[in-house]
Protein backbone atom coordinates (compact mmCIF):
# COMPACT_ATOMS: atom_id res chain seq x y z
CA UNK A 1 0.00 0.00 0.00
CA UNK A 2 1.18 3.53 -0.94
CA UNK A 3 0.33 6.94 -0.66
CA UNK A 4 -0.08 10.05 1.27
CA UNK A 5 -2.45 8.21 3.95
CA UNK A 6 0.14 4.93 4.98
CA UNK A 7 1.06 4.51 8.67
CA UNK A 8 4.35 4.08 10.55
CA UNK A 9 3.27 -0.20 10.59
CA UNK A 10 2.49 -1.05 7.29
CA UNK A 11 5.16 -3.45 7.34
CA UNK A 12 2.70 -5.62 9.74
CA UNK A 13 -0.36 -6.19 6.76
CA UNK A 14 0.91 -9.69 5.69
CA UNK A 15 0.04 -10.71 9.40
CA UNK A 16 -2.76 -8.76 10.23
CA UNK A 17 -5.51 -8.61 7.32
CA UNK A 18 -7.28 -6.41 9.72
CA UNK A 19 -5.11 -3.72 10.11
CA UNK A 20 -4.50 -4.25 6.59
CA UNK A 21 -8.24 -3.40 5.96
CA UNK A 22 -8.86 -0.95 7.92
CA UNK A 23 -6.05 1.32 6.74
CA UNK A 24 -6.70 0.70 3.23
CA UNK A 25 -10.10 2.48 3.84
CA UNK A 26 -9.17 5.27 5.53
CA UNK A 27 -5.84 5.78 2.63
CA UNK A 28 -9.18 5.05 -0.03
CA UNK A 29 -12.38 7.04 1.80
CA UNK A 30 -10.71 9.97 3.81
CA UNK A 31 -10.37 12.15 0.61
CA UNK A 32 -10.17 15.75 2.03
CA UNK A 33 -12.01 14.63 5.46
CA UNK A 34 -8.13 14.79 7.68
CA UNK A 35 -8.26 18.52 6.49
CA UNK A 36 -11.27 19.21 7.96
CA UNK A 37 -10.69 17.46 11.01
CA UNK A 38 -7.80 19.09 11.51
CA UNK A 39 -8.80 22.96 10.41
CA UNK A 40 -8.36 25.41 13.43
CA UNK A 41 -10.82 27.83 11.87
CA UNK A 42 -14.04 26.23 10.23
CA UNK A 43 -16.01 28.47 10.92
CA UNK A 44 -14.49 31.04 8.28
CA UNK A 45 -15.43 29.03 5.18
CA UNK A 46 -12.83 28.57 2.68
CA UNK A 47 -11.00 25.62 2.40
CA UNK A 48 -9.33 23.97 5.44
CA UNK A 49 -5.01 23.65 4.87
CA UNK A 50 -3.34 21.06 3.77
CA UNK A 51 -2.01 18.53 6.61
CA UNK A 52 1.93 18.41 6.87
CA UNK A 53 3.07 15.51 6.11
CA UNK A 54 3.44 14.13 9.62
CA UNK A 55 -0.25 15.08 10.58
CA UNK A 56 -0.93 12.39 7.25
CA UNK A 57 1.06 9.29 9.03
CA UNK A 58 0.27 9.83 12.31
CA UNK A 59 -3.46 10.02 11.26
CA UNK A 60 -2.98 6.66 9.52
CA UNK A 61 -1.03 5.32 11.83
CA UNK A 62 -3.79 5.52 14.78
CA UNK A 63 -6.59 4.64 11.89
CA UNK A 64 -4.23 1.12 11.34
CA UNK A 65 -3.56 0.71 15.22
CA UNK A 66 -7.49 0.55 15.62
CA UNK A 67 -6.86 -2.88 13.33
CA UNK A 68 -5.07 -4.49 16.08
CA UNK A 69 -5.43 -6.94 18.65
CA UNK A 70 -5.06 -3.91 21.14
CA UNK A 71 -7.33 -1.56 18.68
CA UNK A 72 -9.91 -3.63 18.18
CA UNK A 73 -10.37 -4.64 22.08
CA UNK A 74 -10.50 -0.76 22.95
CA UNK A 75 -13.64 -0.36 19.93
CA UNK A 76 -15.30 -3.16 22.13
CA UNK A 77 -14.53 -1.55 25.39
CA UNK A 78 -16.59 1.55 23.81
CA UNK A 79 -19.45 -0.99 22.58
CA UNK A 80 -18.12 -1.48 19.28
CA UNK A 81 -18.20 -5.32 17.50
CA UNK A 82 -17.20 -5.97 14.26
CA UNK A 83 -20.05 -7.82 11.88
């Protein structure tokens, strides 16, 4: 997986098709939405800034960690269950 939206861990998809999964759809469906999420000032229209570079992997990196053994038993904790 490549791109602008790949985590710190990527090296761990070949043993963790969840992970694997889950950060695929955030690098496929976030589009512009880690802009927004990250603008200071939204309520002055326009468009939000570009993330740096770092905000881009560390966002991905805590969208793959919720993937993980460890991830996916704090989503449960909060009443969360995979289908």
């Amino acid at each position: 997986m490549t791109g602008n939206y790949v985590g710190l861990r990527a090296h761990r998809f070949k043993d963790n098709p969840e992970e694997k999964r889950i950060a695929k759809a955030w690098q496929e469906k976030n589009g512009n939405l880690l802009a927004h999420i990250l603008d200071e000032r939204p309520d002055q229209g326009g468009s939000p800034p570009d993330p740096s570079k770092r905000d881009r992997v560390v966002a991905a990196t805590v969208i793959q960690w919720l993937g993980t053994p460890v991830g996916q038993n704090f989503l449960e904790d909060l009443g969360y269950k995979k289908k």
